[in-house]
N, C-alpha and C. Protein backbone atom coordinates (compact mmCIF):
# COMPACT_ATOMS: atom_id res chain seq x y z
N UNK A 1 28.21 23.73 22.62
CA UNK A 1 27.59 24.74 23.48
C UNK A 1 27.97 24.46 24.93
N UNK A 2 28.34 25.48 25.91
CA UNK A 2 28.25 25.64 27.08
C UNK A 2 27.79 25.35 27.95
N UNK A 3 27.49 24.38 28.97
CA UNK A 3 26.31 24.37 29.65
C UNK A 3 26.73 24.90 31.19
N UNK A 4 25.45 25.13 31.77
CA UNK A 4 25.36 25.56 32.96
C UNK A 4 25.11 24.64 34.09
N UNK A 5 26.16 24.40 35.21
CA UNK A 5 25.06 23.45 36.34
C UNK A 5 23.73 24.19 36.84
N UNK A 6 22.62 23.48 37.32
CA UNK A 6 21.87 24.07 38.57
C UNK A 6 22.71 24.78 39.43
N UNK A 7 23.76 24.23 39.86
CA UNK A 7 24.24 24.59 41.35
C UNK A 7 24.93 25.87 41.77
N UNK A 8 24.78 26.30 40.11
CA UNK A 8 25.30 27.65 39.60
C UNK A 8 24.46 29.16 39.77
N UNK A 9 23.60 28.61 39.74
CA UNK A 9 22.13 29.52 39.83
C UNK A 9 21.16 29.24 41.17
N UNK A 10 21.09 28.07 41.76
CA UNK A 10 20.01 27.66 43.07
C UNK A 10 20.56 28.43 44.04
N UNK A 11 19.26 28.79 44.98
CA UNK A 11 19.14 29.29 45.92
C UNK A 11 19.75 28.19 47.38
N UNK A 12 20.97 28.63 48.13
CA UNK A 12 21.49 27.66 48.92
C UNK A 12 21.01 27.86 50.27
N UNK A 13 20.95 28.80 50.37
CA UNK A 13 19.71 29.13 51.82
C UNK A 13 18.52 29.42 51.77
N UNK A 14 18.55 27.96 51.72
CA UNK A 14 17.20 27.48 51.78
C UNK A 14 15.85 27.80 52.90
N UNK A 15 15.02 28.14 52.98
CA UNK A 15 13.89 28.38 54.09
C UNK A 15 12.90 27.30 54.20
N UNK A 16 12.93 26.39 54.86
CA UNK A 16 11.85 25.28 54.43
C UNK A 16 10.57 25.30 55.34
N UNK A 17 9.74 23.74 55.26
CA UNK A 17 8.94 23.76 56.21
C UNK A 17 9.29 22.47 56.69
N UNK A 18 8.74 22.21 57.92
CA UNK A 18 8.83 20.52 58.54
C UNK A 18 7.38 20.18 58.76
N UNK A 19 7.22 18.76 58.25
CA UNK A 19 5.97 18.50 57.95
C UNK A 19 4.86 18.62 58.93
N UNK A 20 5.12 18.60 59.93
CA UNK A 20 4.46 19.30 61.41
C UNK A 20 4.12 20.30 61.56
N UNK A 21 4.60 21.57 60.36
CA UNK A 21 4.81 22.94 60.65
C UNK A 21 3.14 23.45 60.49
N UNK A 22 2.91 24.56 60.60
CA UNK A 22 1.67 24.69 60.47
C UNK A 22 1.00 25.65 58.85
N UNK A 23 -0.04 25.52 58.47
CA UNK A 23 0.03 26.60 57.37
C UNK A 23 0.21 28.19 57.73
N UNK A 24 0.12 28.53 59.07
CA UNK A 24 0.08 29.95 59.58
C UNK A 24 1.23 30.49 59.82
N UNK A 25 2.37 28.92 60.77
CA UNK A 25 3.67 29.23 60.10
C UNK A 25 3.86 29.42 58.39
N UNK A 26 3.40 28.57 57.95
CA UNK A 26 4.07 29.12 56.28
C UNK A 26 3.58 30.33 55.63
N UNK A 27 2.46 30.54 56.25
CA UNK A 27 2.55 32.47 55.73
C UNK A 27 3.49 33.32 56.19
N UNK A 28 3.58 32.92 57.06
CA UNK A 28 4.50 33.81 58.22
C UNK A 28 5.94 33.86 57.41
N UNK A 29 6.66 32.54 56.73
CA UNK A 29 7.66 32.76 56.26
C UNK A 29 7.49 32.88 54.83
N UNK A 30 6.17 32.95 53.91
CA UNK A 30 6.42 33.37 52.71
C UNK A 30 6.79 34.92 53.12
N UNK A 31 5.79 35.58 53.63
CA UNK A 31 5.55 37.19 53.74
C UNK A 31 7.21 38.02 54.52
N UNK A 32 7.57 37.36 55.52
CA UNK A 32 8.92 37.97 56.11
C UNK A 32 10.27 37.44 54.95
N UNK A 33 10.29 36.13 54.06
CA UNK A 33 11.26 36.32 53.72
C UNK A 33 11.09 36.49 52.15
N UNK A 34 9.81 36.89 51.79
CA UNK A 34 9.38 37.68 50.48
C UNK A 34 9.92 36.53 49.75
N UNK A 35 9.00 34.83 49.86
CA UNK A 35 9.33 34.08 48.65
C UNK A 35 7.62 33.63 48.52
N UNK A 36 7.59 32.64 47.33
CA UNK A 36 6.81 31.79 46.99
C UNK A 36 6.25 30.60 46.92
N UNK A 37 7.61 30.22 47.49
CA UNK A 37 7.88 28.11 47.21
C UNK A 37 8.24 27.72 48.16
N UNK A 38 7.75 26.82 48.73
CA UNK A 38 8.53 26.38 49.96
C UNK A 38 8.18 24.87 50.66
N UNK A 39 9.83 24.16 50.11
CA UNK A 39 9.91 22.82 49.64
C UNK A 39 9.58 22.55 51.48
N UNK A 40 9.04 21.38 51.51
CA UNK A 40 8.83 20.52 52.64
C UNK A 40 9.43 19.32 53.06
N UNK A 41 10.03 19.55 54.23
CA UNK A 41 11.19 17.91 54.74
C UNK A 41 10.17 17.29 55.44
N UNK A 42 10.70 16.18 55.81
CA UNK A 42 10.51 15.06 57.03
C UNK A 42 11.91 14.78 57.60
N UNK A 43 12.37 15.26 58.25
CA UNK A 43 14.03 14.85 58.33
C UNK A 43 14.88 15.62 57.79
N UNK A 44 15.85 14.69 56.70
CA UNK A 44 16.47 15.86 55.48
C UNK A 44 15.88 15.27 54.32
N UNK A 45 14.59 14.49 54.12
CA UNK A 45 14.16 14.03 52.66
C UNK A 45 12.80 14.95 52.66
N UNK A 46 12.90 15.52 51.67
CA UNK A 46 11.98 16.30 50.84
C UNK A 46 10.51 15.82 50.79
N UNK A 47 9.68 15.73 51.06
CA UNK A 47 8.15 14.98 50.98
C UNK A 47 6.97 16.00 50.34
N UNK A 48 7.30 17.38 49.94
CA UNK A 48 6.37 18.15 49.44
C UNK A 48 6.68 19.41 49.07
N UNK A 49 6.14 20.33 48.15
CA UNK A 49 6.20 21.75 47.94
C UNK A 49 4.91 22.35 47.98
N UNK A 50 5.11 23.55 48.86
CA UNK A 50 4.06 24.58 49.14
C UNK A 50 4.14 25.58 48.56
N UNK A 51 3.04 26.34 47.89
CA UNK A 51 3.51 27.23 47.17
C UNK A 51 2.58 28.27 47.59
N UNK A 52 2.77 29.51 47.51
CA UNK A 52 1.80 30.39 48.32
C UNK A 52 0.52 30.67 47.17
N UNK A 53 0.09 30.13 46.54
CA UNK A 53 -0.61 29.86 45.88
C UNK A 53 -1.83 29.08 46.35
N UNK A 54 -1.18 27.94 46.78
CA UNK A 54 -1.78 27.01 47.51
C UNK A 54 -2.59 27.33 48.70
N UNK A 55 -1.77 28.31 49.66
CA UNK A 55 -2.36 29.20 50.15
C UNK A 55 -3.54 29.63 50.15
N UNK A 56 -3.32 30.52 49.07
CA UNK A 56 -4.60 31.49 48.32
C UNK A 56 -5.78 30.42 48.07
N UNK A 57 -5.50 29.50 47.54
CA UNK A 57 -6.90 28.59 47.14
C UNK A 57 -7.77 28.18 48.15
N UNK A 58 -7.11 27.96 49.13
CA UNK A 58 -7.79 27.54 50.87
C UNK A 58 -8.60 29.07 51.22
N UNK A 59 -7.66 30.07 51.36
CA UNK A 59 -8.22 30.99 51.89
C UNK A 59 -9.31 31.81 51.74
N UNK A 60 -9.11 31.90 50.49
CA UNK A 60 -10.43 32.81 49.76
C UNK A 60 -9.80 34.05 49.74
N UNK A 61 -9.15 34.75 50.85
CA UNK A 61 -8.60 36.27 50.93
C UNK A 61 -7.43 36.16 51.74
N UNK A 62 -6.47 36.96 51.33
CA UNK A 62 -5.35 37.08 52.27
C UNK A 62 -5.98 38.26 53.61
N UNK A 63 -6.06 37.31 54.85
CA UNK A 63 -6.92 38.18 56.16
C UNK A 63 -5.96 38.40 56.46
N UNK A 64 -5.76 39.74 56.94
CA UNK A 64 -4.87 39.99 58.10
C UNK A 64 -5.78 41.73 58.66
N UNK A 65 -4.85 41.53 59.81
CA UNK A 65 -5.94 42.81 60.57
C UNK A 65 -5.61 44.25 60.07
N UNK A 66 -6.05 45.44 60.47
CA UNK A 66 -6.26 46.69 59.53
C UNK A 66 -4.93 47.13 59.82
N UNK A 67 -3.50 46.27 60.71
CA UNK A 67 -2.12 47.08 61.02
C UNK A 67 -1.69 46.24 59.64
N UNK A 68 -2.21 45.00 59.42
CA UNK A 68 -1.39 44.07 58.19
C UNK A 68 -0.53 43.43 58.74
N UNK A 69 -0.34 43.21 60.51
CA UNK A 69 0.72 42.36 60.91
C UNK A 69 -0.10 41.07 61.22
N UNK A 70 -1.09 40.94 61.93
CA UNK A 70 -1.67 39.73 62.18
C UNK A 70 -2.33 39.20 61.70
N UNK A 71 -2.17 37.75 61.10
CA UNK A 71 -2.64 37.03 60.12
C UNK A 71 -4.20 36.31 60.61
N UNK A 72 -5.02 36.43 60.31
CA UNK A 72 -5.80 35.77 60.29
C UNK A 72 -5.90 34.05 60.04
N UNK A 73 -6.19 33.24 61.20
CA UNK A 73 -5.54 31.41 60.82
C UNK A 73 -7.09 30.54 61.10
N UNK A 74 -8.22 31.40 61.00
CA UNK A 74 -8.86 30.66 61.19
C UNK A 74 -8.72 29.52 60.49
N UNK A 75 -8.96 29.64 58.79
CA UNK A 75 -9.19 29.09 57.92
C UNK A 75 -8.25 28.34 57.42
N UNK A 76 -6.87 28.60 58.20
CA UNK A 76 -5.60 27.80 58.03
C UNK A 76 -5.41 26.84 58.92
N UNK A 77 -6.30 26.64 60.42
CA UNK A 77 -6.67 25.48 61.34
C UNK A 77 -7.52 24.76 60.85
N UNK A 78 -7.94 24.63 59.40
CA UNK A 78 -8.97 23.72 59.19
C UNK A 78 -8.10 22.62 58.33
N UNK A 79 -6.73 22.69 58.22
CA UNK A 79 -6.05 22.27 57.05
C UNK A 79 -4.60 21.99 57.84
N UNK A 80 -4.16 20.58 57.18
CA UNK A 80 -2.69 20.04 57.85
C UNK A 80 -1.68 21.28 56.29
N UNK A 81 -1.18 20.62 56.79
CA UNK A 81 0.09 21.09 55.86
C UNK A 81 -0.02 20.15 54.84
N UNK A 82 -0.10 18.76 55.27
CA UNK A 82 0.40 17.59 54.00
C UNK A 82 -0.99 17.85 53.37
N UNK A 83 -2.02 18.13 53.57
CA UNK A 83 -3.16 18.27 52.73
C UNK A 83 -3.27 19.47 51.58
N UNK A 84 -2.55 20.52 51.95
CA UNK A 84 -2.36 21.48 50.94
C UNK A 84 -1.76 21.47 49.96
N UNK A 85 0.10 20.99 50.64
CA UNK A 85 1.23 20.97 49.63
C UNK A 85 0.75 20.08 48.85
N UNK A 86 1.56 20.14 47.39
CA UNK A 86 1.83 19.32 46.73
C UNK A 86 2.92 18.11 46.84
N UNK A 87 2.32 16.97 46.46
CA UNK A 87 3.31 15.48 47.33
C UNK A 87 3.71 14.78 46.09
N UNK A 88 3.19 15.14 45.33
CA UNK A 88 4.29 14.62 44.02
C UNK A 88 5.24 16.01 43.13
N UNK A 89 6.64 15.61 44.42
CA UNK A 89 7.51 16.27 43.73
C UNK A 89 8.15 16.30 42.53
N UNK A 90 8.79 16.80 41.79
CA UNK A 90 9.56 16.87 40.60
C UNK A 90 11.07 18.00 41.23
N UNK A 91 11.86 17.13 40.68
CA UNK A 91 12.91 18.07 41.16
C UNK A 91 14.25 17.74 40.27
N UNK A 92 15.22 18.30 39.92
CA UNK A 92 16.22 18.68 39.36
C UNK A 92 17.70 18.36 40.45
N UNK A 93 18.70 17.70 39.80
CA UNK A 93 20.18 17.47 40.27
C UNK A 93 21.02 18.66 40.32
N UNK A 94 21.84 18.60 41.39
CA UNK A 94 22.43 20.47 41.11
C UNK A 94 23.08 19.66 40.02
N UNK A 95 23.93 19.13 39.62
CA UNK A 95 25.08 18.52 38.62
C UNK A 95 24.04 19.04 37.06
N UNK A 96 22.86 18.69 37.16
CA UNK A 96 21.99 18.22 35.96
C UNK A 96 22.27 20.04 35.16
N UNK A 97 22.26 19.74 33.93
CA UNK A 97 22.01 21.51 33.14
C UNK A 97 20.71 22.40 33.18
N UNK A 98 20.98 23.49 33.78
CA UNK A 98 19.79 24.10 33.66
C UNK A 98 18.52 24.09 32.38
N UNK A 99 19.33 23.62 31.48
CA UNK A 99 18.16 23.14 30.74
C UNK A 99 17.11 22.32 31.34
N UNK A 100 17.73 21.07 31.78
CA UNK A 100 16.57 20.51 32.26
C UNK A 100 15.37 21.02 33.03
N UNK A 101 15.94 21.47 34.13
CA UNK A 101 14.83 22.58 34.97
C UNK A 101 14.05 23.53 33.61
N UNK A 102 14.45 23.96 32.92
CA UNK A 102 13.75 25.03 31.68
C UNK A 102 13.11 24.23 31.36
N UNK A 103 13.26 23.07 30.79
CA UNK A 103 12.27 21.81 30.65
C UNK A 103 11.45 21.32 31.08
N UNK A 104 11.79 21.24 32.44
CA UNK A 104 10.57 20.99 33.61
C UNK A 104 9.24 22.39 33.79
N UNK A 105 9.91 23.13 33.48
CA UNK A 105 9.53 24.69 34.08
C UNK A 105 8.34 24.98 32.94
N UNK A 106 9.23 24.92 31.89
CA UNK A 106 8.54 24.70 30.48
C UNK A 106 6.75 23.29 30.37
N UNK A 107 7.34 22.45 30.51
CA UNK A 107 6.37 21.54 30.12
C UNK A 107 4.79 21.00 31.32
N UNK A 108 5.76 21.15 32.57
CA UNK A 108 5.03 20.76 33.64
C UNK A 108 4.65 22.02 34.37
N UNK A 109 4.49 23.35 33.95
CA UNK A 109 4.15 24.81 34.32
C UNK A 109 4.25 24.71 35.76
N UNK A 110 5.79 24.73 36.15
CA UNK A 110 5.75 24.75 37.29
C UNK A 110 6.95 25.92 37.62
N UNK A 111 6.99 26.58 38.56
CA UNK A 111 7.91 27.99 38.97
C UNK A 111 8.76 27.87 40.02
N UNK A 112 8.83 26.54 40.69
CA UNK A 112 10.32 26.12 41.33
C UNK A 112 10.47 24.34 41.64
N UNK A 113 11.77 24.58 41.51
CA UNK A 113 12.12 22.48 41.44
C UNK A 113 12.73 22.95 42.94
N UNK A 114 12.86 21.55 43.64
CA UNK A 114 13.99 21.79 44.93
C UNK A 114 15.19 20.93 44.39
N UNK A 115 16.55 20.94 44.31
CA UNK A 115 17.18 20.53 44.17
C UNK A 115 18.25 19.49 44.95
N UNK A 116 18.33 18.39 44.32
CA UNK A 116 18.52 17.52 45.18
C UNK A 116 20.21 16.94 44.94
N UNK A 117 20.77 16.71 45.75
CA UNK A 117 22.38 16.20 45.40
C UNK A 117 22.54 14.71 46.52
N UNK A 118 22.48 13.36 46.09
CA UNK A 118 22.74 12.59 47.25
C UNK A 118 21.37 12.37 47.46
N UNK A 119 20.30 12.47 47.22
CA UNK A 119 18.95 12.76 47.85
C UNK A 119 18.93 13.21 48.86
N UNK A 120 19.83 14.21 49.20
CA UNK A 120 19.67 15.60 49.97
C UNK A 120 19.34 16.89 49.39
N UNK A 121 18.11 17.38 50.02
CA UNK A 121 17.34 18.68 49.72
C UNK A 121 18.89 19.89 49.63
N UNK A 122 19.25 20.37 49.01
CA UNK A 122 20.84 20.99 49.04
C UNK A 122 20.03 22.49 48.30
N UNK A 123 19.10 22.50 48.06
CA UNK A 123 18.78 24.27 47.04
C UNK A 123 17.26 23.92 46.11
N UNK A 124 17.00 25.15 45.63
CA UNK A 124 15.81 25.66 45.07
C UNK A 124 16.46 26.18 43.85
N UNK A 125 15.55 25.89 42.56
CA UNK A 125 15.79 26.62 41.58
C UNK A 125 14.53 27.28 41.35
N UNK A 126 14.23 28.43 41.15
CA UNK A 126 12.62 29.14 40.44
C UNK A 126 12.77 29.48 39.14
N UNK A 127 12.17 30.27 38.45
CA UNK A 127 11.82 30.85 37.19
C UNK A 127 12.46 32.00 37.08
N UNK A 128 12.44 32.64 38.30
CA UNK A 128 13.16 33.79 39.00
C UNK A 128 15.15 33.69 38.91
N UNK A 129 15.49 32.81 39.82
CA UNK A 129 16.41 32.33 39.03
C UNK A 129 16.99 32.03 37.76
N UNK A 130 16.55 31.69 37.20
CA UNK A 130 16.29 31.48 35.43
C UNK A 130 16.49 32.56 34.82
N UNK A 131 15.47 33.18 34.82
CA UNK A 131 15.25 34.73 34.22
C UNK A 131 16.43 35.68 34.76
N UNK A 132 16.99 35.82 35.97
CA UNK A 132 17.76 36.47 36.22
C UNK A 132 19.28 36.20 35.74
N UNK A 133 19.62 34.61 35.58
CA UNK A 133 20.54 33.76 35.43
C UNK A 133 20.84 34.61 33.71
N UNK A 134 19.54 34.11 33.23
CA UNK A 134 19.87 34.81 31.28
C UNK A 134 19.53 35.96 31.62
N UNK A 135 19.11 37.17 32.05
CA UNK A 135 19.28 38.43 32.14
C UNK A 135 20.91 38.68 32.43
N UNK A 136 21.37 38.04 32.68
CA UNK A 136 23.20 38.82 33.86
C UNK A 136 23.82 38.29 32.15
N UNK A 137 23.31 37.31 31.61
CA UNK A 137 24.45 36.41 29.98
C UNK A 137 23.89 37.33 29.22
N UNK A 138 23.20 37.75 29.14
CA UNK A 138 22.58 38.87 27.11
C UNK A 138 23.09 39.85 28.13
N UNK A 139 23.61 40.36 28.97
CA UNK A 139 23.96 41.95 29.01
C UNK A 139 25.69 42.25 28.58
């Protein structure tokens, strides 16, 4: 059988956060660049994933004012960044076969790895990816 790299399917422009960043920044870039996941550096090493999920659990409601442009941060100044994200990463080799990630994705119900080459943050794989990856092979 055939296999596939990661590096074949990950997302290479990447959008991240820096661990300083704020949670009001990270709404700001789930909502403008319409994602979900969003792996966290210190440098160029990886230290966390945020997921807009994570988000939601702090907030109680997505606030924003009656135009829908301005976010409401009260409730996002009560909270660092490293306290939200998740700090035990799991992540996938671009080299490694997308199986593995299906594996990961599969067992540890999780909807994006960051991908690492060198232990450099180099791409994102999601579920989204995945699904789209075997949607483009059965057609």
């Amino acid at each position: 059988m055939k296999t596939t790299p990661i590096h074949k399917l990950m997302t290479r422009n990447l959008v991240k956060l820096n661990l300083e960043d704020t949670l009001t920044k990270a709404e700001s870039l789930f909502k403008s660049n319409k994602i979900r996941h969003l792996p966290v550096v210190k440098g160029d090493k990886i230290v966390g994933m945020l997921s807009y999920n994570d988000l939601l659990r702090i907030s109680f409601a997505d606030a924003t004012d009656d135009d829908g442009d301005t976010v409401e941060t009260t409730v996002y100044d009560m909270f660092s960044l490293e306290q939200v994200m998740s700090k035990q990463v799991s992540f996938v080799k671009a080299s490694d076969d997308i199986e593995v990630a299906a594996e990961l994705f599969t067992t540890k119900d999780f909807h994006a790895l960051p991908v690492l080459e060198n232990d450099k943050l180099v791409g994102i794989v999601t579920t989204t990816d995945m699904i789209r990856f075997y949607n483009t092979k059965c057609k």
